[in-house]
N, C-alpha and C. Protein backbone atom coordinates (compact mmCIF):
# COMPACT_ATOMS: atom_id res chain seq x y z
N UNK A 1 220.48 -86.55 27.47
CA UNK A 1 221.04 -87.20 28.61
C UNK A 1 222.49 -87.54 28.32
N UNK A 2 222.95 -87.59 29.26
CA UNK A 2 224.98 -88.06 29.48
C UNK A 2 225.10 -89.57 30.05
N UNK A 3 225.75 -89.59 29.63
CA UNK A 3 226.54 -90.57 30.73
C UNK A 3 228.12 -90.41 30.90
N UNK A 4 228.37 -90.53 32.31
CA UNK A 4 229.46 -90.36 32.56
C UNK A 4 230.87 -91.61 31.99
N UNK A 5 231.31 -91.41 31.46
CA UNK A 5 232.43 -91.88 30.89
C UNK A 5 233.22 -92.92 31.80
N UNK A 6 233.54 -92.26 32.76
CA UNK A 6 233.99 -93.12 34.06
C UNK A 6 233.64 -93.10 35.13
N UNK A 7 232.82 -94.13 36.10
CA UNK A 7 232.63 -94.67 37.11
C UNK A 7 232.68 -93.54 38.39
N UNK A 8 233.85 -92.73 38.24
CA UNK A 8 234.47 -91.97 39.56
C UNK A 8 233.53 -90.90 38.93
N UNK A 9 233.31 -90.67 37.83
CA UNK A 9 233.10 -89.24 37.51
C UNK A 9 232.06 -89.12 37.63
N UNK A 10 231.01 -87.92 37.88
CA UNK A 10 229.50 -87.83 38.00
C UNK A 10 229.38 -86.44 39.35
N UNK A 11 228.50 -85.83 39.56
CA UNK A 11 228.01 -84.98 40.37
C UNK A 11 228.56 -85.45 41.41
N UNK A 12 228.36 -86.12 42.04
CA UNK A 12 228.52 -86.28 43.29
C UNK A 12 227.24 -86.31 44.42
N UNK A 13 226.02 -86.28 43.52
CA UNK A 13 225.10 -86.77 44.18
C UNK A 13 224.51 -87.99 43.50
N UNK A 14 224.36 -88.92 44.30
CA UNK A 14 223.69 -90.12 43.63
C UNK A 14 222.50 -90.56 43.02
N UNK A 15 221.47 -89.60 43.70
CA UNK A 15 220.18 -89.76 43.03
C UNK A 15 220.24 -88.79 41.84
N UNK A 16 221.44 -88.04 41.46
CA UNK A 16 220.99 -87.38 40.11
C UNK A 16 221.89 -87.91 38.98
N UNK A 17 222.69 -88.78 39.85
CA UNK A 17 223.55 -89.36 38.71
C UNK A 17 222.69 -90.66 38.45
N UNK A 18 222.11 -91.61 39.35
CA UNK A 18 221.18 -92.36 39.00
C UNK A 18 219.79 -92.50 37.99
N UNK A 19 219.15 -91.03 37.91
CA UNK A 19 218.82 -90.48 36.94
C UNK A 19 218.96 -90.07 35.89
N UNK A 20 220.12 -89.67 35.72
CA UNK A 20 220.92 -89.21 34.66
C UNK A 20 220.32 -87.77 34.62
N UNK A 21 220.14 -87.18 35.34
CA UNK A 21 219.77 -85.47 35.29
C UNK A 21 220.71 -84.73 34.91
N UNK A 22 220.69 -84.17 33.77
CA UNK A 22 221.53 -82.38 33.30
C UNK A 22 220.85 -81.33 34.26
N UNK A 23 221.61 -80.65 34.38
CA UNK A 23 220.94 -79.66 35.20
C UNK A 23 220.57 -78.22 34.18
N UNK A 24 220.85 -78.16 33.51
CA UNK A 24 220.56 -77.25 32.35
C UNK A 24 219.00 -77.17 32.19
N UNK A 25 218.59 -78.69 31.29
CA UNK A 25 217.36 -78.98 31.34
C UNK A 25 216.35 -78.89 32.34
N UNK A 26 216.97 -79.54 33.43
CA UNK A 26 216.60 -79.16 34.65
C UNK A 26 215.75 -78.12 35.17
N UNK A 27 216.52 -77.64 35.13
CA UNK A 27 216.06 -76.02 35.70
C UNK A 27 215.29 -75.51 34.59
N UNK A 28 216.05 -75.39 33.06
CA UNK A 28 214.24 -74.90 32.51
C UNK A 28 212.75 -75.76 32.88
N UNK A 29 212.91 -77.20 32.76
CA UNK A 29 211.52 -77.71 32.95
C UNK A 29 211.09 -77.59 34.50
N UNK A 30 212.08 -77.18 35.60
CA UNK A 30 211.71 -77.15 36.53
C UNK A 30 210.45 -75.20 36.91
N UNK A 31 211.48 -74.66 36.00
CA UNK A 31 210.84 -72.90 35.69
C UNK A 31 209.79 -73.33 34.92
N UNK A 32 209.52 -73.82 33.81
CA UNK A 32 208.65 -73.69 33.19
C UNK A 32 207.48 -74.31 33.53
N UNK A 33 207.78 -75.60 34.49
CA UNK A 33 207.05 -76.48 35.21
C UNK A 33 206.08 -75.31 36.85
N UNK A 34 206.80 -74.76 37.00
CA UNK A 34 206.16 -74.00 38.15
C UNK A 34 205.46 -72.32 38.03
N UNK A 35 205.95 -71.90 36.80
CA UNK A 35 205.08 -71.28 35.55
C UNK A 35 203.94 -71.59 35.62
N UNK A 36 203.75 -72.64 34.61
CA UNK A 36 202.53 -73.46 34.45
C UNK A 36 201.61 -73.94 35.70
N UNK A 37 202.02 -74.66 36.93
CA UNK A 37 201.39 -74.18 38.17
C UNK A 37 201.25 -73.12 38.85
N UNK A 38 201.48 -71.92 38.65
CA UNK A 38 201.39 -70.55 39.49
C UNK A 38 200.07 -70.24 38.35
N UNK A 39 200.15 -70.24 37.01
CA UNK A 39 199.12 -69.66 35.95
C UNK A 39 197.61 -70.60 36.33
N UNK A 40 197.78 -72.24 36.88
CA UNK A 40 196.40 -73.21 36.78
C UNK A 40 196.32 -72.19 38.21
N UNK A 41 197.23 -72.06 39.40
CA UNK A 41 196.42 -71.65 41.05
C UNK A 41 196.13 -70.30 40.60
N UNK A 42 195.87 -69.67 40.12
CA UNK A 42 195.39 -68.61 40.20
C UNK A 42 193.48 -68.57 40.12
N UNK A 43 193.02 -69.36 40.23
CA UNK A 43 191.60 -69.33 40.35
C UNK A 43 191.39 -69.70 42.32
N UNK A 44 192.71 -69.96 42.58
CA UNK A 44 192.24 -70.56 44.06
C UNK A 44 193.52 -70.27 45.09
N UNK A 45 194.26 -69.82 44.39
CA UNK A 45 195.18 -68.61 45.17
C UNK A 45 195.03 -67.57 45.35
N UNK A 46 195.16 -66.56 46.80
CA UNK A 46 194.82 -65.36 46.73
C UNK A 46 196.14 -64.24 46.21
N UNK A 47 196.59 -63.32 46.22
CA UNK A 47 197.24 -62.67 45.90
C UNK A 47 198.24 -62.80 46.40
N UNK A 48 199.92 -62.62 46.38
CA UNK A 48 200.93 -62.97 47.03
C UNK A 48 201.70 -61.75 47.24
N UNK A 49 202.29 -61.37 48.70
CA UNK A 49 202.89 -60.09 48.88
C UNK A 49 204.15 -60.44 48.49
N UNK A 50 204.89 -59.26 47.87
CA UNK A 50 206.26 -60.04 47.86
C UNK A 50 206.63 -58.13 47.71
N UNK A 51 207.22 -57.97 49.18
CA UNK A 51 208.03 -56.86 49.64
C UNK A 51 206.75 -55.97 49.79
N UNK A 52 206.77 -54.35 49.04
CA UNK A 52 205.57 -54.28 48.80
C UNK A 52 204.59 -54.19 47.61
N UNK A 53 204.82 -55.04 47.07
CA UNK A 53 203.82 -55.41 45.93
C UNK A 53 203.13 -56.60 46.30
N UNK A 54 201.73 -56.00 45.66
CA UNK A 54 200.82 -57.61 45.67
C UNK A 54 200.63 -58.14 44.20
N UNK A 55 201.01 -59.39 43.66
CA UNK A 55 201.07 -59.78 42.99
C UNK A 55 200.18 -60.86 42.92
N UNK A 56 199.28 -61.14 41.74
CA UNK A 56 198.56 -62.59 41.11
C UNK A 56 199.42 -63.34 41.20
N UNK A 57 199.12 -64.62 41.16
CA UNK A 57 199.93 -65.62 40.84
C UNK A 57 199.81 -65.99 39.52
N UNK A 58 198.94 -65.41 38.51
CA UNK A 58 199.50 -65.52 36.86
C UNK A 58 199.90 -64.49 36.65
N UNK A 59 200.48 -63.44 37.30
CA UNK A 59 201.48 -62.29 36.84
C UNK A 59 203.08 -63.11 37.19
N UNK A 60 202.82 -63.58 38.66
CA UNK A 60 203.56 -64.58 38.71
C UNK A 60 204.09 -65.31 37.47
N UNK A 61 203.24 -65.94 37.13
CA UNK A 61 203.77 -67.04 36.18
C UNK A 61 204.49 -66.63 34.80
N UNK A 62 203.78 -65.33 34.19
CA UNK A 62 204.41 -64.67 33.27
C UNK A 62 206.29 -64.97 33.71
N UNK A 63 206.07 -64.18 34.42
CA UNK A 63 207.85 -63.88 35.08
C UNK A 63 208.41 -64.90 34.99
N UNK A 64 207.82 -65.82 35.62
CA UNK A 64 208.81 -67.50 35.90
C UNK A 64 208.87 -67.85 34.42
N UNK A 65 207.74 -67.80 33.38
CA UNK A 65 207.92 -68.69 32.17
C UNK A 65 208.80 -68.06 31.70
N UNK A 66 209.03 -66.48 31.65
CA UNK A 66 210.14 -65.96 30.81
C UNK A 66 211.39 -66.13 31.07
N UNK A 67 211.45 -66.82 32.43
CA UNK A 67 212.68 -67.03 33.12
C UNK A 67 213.32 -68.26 32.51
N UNK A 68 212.08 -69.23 32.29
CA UNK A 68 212.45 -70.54 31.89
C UNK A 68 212.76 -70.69 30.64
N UNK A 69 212.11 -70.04 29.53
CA UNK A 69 212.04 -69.95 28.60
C UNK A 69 213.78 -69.41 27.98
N UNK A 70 213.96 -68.06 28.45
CA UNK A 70 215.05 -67.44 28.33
C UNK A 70 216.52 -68.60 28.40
N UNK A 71 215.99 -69.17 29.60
CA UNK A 71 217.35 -69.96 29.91
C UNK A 71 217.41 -71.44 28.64
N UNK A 72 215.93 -71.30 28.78
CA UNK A 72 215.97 -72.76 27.31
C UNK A 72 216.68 -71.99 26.39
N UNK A 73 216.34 -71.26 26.03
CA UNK A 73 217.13 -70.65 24.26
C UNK A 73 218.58 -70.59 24.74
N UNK A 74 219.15 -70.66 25.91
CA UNK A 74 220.71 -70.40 26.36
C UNK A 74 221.10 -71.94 26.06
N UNK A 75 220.50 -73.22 26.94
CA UNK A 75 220.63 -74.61 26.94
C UNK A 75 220.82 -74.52 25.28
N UNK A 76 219.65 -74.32 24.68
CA UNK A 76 219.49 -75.52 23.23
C UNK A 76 220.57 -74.56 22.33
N UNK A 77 221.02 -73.15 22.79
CA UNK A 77 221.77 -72.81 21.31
C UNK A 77 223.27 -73.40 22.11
N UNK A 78 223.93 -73.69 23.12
CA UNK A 78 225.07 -73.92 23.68
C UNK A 78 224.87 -75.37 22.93
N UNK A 79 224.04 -76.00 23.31
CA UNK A 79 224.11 -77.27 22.47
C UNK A 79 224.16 -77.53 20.87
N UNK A 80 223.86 -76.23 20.26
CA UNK A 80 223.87 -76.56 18.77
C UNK A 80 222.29 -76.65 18.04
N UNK A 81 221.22 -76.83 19.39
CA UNK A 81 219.89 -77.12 18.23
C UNK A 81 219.30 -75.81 18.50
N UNK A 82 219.58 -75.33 17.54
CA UNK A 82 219.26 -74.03 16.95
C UNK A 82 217.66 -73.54 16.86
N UNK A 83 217.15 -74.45 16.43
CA UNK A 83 215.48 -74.15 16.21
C UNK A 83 214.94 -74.23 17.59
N UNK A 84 215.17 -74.83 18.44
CA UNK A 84 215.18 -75.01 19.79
C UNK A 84 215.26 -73.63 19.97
N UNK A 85 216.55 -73.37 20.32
CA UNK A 85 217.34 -72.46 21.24
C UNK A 85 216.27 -70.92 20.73
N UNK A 86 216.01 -70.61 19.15
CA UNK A 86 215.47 -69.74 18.69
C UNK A 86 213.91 -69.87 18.86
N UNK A 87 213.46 -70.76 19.29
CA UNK A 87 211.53 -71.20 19.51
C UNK A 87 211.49 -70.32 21.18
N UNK A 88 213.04 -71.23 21.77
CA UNK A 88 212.68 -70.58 23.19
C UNK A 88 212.77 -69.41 23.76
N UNK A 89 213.36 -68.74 23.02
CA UNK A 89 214.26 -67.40 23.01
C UNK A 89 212.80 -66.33 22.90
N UNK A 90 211.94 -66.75 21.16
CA UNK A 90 211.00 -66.10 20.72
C UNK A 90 209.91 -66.30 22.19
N UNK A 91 209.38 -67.07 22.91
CA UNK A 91 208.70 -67.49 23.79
C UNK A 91 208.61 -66.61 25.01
N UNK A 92 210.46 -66.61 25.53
CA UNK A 92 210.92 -65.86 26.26
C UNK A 92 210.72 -64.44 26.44
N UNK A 93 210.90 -64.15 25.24
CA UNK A 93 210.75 -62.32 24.69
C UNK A 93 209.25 -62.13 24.79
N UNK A 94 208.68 -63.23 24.31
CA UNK A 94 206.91 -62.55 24.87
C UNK A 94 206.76 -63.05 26.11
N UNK A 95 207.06 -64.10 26.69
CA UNK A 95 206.32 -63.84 28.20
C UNK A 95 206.89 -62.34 28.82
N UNK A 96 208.37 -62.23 28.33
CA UNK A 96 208.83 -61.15 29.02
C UNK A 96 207.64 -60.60 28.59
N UNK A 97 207.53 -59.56 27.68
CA UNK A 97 206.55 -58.44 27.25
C UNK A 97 205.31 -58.91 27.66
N UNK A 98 204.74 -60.22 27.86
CA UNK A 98 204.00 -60.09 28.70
C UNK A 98 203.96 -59.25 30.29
N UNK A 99 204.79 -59.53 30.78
CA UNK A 99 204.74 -59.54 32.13
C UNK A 99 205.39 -57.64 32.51
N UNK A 100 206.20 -57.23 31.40
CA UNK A 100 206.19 -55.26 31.52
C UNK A 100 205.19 -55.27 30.40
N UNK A 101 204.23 -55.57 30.11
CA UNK A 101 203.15 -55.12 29.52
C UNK A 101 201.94 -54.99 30.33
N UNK A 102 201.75 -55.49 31.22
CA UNK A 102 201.05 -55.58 32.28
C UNK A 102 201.48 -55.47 33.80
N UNK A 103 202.85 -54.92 34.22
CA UNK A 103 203.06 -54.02 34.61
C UNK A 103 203.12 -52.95 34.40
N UNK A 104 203.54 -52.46 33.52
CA UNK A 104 203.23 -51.05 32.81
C UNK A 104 202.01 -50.72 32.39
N UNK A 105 200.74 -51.59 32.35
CA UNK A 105 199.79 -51.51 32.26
C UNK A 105 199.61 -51.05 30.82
N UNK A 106 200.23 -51.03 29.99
CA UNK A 106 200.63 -50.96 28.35
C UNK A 106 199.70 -51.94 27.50
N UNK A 107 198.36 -52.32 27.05
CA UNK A 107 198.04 -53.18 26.25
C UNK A 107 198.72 -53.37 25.05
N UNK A 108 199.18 -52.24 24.48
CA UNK A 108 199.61 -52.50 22.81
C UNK A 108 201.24 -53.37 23.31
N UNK A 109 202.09 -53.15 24.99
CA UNK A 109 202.95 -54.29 24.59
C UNK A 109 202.14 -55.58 25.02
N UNK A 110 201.48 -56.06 25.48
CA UNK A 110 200.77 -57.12 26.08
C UNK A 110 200.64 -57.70 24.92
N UNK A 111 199.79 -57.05 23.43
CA UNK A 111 198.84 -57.47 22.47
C UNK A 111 199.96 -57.40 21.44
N UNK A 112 201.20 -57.19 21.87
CA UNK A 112 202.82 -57.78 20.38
C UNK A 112 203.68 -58.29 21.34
N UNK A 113 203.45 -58.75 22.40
CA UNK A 113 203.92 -60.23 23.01
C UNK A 113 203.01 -61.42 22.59
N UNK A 114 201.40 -61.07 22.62
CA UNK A 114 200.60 -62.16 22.05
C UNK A 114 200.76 -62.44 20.86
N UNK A 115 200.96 -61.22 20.02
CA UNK A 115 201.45 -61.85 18.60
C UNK A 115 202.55 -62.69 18.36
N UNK A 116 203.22 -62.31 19.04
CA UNK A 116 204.45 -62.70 18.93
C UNK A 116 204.86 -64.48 19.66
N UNK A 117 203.80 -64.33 20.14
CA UNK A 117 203.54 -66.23 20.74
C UNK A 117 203.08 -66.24 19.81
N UNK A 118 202.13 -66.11 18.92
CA UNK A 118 200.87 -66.64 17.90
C UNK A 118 202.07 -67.03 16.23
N UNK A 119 202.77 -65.79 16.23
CA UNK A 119 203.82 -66.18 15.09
C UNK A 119 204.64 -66.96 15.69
N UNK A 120 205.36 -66.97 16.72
CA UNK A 120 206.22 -67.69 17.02
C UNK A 120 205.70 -69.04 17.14
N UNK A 121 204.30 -69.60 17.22
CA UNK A 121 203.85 -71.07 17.39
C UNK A 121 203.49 -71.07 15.60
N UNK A 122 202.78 -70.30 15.25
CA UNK A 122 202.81 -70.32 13.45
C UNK A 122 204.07 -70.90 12.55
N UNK A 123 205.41 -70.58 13.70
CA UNK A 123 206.63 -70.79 12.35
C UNK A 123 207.21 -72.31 12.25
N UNK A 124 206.81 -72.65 14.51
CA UNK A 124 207.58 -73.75 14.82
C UNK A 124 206.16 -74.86 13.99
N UNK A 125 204.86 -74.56 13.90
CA UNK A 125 203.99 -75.61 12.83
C UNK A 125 204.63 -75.51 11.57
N UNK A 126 205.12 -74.49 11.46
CA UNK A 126 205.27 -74.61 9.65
C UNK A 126 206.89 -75.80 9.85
N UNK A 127 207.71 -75.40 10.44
CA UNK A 127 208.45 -76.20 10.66
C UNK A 127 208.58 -77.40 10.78
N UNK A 128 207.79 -77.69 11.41
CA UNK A 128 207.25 -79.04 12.26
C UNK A 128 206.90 -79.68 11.27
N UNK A 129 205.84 -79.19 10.05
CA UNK A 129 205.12 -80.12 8.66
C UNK A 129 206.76 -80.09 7.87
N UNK A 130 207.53 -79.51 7.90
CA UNK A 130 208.50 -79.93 6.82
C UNK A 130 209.87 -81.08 7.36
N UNK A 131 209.55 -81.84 8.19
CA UNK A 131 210.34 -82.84 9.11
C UNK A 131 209.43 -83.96 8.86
């Protein structure tokens, strides 16, 4: 979080300066936040047209998390926290390969995007015990 230095200075909207909202952050937890709801409605959503493709709404969600994800590793390395920026980045690269892995209908990329979440959550634990 910021705070603005001087009084005059700030967005220019009040409820986000009242908050103290970055918009950086923002928008990833807002992507990653609607990710995560498109992946739970998919037991009670029906399929969604979008042009002409019909799409799930957890094919959906693939897309959005990689979206969110991608832009986190942009936020946390501009800022300097590196393990961040590189957790989200790794995250990013597999939802991507999730989501042309199953468009392409490709299991072997589907099944080294899953690995690749499974190491990528393996490194940030190993990490995590040495803090």
């Amino acid at each position: 979080m910021t705070r603005a230095s001087d009084p005059g200075e700030g967005s220019g909207n009040a409820l986000v300066d009242a908050l103290d909202v970055e918009s950086g952050p923002a928008v990833v937890g807002l992507l990653v936040g609607v990710g995560g709801l498109l992946f739970l409605l998919e037991p009670v959503v029906a399929p969604v047209t979008i042009g002409s493709i019909r799409a799930r709404p957890v094919a959906l969600s693939t897309i959005v998390l990689a979206a969110g994800f991608c832009l986190g590793a942009l936020v946390f390395l501009r800022r300097g926290r590196r393990l961040f920026g590189v957790a989200h980045g790794i995250f990013g690269v597999a939802w991507a390969g999730v989501a042309v892995g199953t468009a392409a209908r490709s299991g072997a990329i589907v099944i080294g995007a899953v690995v690749l979440v499974v190491a990528g959550a393996g490194v940030l634990v190993v990490r995590a015990r040495q803090w």
